[in-house]
Protein backbone atom coordinates (compact mmCIF):
# COMPACT_ATOMS: atom_id res chain seq x y z
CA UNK A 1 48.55 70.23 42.38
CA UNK A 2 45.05 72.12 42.97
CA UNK A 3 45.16 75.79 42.92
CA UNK A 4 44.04 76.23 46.75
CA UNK A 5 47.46 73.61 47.63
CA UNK A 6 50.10 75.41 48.84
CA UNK A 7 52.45 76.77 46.84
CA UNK A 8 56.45 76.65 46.90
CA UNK A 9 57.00 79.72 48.68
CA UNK A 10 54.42 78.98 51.29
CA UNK A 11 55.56 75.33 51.96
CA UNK A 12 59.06 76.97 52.31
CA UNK A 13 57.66 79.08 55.05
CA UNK A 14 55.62 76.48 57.16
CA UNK A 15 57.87 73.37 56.51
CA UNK A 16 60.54 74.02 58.96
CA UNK A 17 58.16 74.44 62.25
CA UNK A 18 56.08 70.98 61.07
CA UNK A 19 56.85 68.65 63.16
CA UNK A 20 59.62 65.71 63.00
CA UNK A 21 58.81 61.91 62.30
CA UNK A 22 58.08 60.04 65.70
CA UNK A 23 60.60 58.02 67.75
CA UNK A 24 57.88 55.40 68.08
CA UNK A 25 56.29 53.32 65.14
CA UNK A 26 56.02 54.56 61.46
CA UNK A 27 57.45 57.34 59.16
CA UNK A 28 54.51 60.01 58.56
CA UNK A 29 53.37 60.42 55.01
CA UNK A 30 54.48 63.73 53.63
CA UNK A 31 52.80 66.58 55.80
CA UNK A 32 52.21 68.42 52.43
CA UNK A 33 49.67 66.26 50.64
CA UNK A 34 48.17 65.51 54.06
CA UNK A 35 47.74 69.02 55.11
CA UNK A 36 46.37 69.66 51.68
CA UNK A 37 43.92 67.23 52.17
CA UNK A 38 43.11 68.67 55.30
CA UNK A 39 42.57 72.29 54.12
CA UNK A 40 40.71 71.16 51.31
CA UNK A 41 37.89 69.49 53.74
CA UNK A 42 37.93 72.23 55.83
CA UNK A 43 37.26 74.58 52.96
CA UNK A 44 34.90 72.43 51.12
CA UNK A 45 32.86 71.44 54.35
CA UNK A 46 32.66 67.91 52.78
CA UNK A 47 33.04 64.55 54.72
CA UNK A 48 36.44 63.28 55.67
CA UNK A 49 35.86 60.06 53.44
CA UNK A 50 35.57 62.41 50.36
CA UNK A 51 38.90 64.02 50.22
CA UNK A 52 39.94 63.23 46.54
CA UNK A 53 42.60 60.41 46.64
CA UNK A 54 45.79 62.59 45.67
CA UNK A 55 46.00 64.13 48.94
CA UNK A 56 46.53 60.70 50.07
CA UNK A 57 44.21 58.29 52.55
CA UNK A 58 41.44 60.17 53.74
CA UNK A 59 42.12 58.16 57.29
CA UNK A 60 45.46 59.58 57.13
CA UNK A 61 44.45 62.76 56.75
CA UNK A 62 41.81 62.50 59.60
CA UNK A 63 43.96 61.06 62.11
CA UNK A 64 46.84 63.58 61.66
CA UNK A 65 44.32 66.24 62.27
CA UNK A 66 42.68 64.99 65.40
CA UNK A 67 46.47 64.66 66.42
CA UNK A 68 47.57 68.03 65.68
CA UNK A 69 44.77 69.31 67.47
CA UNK A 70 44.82 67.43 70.72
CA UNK A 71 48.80 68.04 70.98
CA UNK A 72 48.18 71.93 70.17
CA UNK A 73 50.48 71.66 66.86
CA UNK A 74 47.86 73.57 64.78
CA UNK A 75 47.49 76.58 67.75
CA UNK A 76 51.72 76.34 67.88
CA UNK A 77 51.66 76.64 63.51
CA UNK A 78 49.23 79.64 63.89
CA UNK A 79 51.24 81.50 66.09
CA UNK A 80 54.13 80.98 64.47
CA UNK A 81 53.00 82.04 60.89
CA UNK A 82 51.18 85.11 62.44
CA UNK A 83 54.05 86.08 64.06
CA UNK A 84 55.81 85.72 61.02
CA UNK A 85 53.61 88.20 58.92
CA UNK A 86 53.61 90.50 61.80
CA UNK A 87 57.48 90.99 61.51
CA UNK A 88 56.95 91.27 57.97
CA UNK A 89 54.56 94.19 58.34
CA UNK A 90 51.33 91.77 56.97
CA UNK A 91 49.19 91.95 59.92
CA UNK A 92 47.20 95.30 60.33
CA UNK A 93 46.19 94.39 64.00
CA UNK A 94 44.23 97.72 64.47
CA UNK A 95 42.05 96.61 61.71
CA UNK A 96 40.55 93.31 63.88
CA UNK A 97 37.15 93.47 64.95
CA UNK A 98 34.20 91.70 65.69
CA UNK A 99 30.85 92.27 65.15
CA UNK A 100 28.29 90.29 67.60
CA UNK A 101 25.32 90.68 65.05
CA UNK A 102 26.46 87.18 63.84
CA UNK A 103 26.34 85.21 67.16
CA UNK A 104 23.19 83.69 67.46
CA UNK A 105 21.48 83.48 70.82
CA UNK A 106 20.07 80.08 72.42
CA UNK A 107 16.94 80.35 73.93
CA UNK A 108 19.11 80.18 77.44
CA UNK A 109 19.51 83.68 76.95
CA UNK A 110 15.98 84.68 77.40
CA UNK A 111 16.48 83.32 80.87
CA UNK A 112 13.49 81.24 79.96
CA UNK A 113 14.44 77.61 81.44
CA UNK A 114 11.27 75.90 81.81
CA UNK A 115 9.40 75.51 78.21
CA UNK A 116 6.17 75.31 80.71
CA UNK A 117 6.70 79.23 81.57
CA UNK A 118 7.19 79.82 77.90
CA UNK A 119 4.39 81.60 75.70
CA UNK A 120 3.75 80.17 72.74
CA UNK A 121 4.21 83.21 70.93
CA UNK A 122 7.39 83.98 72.52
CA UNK A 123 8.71 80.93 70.63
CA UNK A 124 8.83 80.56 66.71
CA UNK A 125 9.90 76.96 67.41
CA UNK A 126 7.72 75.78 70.28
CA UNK A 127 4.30 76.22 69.48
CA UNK A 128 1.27 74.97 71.87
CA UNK A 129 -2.43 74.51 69.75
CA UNK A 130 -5.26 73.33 71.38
């Protein structure tokens, strides 16, 4: 077990709202090692196909996510656990905020749609020499 896994306690917490095995075709492989897996490429920002082995197939691991999100089991988890630590008194919800500084702007916000109208100064990408 890696020390970003989950631990006991929170496996105890998020196992019961996981969902079951399907009717249809095969058992799923243990959601813990698989969401593991999962979180670990999402943290790491590495590529699917290198998710060390003992989280299971890395195919495994892809699929289930595209699943989960498609079917809405990851917004239905999230919800769930947040509502959870609200309860609980863990959510200071008047501390949220966002700060807009961090968006970055296309060049569709300069209402400048034809590249022809553009100055070439105007642009640190698009630059015209002669």
């Amino acid at each position: 077990m890696s020390r970003t896994d989950f631990t006991e306690k929170q496996w105890r917490q998020l196992e019961p709202h996981l969902p079951s095995n399907p009717r249809h075709g095969h058992v799923y492989v243990e959601h813990r090692h698989v969401i593991n897996g999962i979180l670990w490429r999402l943290r790491t920002g590495a590529r699917w196909r290198d998710i060390p082995s003992r989280y299971g197939p890395w195919q495994t691991c892809y699929d289930r996510f595209v699943r989960w999100s498609r079917n809405g089991t990851w917004q239905r988890l999230l919800k769930v656990m947040q509502a959870a630590a609200d309860e609980a008194g863990l959510v200071d919800w008047n501390g949220a905020a966002l700060d807009a500084t961090h968006i970055k702007a296309n060049i569709s916000t300069t209402r400048v749609y034809d590249r022809r109208q553009m100055r070439a100064e105007d642009s640190p990408t698009f630059k015209v020499t002669y």
